[in-house]
C-alpha atoms as a PDB file:
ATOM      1  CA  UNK A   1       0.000   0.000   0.000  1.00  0.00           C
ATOM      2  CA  UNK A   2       1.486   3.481  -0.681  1.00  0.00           C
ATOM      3  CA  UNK A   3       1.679   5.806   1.699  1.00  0.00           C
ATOM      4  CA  UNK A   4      -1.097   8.105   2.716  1.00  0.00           C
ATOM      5  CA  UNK A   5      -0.955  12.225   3.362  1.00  0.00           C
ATOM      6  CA  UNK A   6      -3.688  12.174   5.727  1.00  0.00           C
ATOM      7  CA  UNK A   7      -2.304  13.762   8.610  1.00  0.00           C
ATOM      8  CA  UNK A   8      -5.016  15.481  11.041  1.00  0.00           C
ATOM      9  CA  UNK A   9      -3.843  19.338   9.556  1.00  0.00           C
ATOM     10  CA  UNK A  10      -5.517  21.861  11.882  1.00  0.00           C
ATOM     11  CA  UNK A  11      -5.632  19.835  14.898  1.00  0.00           C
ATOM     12  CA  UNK A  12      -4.330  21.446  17.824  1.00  0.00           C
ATOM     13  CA  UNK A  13      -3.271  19.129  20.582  1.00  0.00           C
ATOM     14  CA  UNK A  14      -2.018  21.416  22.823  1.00  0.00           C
ATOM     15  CA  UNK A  15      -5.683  22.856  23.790  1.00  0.00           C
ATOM     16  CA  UNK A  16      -6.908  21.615  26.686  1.00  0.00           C
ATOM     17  CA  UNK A  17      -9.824  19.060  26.491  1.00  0.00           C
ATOM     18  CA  UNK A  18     -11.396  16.705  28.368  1.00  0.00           C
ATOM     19  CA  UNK A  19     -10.359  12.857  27.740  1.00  0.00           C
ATOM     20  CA  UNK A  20     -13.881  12.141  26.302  1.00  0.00           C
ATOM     21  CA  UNK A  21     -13.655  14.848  24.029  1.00  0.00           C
ATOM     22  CA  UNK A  22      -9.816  13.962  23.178  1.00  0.00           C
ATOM     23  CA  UNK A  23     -11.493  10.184  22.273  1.00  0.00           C
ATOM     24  CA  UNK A  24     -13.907  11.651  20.127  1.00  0.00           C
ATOM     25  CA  UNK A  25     -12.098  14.067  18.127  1.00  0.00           C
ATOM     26  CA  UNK A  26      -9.748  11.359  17.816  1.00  0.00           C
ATOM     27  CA  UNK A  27     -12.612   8.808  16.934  1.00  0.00           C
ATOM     28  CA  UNK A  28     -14.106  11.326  14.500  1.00  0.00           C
ATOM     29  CA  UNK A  29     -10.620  11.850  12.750  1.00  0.00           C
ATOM     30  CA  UNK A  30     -10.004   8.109  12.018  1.00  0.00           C
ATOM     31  CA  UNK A  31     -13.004   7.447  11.265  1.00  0.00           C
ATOM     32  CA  UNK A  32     -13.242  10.760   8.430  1.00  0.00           C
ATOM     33  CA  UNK A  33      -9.721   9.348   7.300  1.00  0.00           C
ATOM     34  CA  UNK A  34     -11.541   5.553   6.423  1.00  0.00           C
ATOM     35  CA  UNK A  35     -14.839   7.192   4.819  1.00  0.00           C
ATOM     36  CA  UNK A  36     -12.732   9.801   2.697  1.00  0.00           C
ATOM     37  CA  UNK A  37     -10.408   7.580   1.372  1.00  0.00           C
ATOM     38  CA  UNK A  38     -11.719   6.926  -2.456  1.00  0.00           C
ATOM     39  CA  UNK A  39     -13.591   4.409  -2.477  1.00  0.00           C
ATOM     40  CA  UNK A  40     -13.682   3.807   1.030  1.00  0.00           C
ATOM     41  CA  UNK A  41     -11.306   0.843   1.197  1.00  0.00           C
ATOM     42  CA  UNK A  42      -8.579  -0.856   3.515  1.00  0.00           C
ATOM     43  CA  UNK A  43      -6.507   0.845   5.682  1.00  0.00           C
ATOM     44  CA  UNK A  44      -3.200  -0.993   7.881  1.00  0.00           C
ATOM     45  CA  UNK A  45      -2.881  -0.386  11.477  1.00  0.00           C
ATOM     46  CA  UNK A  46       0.091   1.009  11.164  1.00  0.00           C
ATOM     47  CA  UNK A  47      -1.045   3.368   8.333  1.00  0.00           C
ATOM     48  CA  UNK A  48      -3.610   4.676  10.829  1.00  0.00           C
ATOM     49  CA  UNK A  49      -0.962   4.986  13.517  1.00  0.00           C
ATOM     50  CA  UNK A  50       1.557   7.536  10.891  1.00  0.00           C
ATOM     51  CA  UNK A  51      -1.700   9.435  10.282  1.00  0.00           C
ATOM     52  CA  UNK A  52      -2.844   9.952  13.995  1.00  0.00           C
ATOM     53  CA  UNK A  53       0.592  10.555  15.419  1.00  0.00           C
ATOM     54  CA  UNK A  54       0.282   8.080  18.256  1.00  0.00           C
ATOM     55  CA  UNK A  55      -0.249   4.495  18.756  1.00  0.00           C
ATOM     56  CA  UNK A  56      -1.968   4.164  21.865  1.00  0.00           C
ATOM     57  CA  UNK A  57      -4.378   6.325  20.705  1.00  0.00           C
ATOM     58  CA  UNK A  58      -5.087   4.910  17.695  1.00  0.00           C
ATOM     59  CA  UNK A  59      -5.300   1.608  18.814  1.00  0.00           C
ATOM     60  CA  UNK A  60      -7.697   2.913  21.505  1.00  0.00           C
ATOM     61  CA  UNK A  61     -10.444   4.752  18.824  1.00  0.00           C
ATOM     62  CA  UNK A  62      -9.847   1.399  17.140  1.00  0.00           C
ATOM     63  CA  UNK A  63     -10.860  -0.529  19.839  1.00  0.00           C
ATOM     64  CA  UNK A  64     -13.802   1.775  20.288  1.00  0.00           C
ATOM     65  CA  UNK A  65     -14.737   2.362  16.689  1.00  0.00           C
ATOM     66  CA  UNK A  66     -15.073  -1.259  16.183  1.00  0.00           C
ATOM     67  CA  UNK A  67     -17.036  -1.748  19.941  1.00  0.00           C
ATOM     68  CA  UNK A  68     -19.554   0.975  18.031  1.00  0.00           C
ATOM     69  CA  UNK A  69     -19.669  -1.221  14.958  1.00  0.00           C
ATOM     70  CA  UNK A  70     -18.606   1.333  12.774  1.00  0.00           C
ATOM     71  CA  UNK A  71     -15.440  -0.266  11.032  1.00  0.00           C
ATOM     72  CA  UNK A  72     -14.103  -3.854  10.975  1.00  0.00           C
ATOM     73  CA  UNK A  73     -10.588  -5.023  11.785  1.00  0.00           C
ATOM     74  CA  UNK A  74      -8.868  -7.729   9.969  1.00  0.00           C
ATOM     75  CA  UNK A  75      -6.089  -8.772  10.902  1.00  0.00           C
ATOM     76  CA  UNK A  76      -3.893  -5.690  10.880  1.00  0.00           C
ATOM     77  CA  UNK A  77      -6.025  -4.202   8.493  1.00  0.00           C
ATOM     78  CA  UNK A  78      -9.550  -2.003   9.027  1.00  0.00           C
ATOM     79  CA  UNK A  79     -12.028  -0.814   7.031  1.00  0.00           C
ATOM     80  CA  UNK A  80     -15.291   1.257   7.698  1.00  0.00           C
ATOM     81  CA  UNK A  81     -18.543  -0.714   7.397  1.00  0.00           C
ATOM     82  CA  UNK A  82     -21.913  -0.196   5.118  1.00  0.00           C
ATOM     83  CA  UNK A  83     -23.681   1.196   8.004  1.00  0.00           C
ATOM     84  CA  UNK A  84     -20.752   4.003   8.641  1.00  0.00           C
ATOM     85  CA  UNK A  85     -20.358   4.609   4.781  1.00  0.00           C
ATOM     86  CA  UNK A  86     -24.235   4.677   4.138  1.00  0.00           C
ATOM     87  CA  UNK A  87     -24.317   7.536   6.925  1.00  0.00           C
ATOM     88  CA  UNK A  88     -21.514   9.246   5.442  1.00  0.00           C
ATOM     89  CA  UNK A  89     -23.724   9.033   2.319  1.00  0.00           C
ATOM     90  CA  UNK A  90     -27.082  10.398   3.924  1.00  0.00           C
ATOM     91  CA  UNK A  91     -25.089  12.823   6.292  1.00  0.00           C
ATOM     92  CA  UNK A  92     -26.026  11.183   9.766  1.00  0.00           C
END
């Protein structure tokens, strides 16, 4: 796979947030990164990591994206599922 430019420009990480809100801005980026990709297609973990800057956090909105059933892992590769893209598509 080649390598993606889809760093989270604009995102300030030195304002101070909660931790919930940290998770979901963080949630909401990966999860923007999957859906914009054209088509919407597979992404490796470690592809995900390089784009959000930190592994711990990507491997927690991971975890949590995929608890929410809005993208599947497999193996070390993830990809967002109908019901995500469909929403994309009707602007949930």
């Amino acid at each position: 796979m080649s390598e993606r430019d889809c760093s989270p420009a604009g995102r300030d990480r030195d304002v101070a947030v909660g931790v919930g809100e940290r998770d979901d801005l963080d949630d909401g980026i990966l999860l923007t990164m999957l859906l914009d990709s054209e088509p919407p297609g597979l992404w490796s973990v470690e592809e995900v990591v390089r784009a959000l800057g930190n592994r711990t956090g990507a491997a927690d909105s991971l975890m949590r994206l995929e608890r929410d059933g809005l993208i599947h892992r497999h193996g070390e590769f993830v990809f967002a599922t109908r019901a995500a893209i469909r929403a994309r598509e009707i602007e949930v």
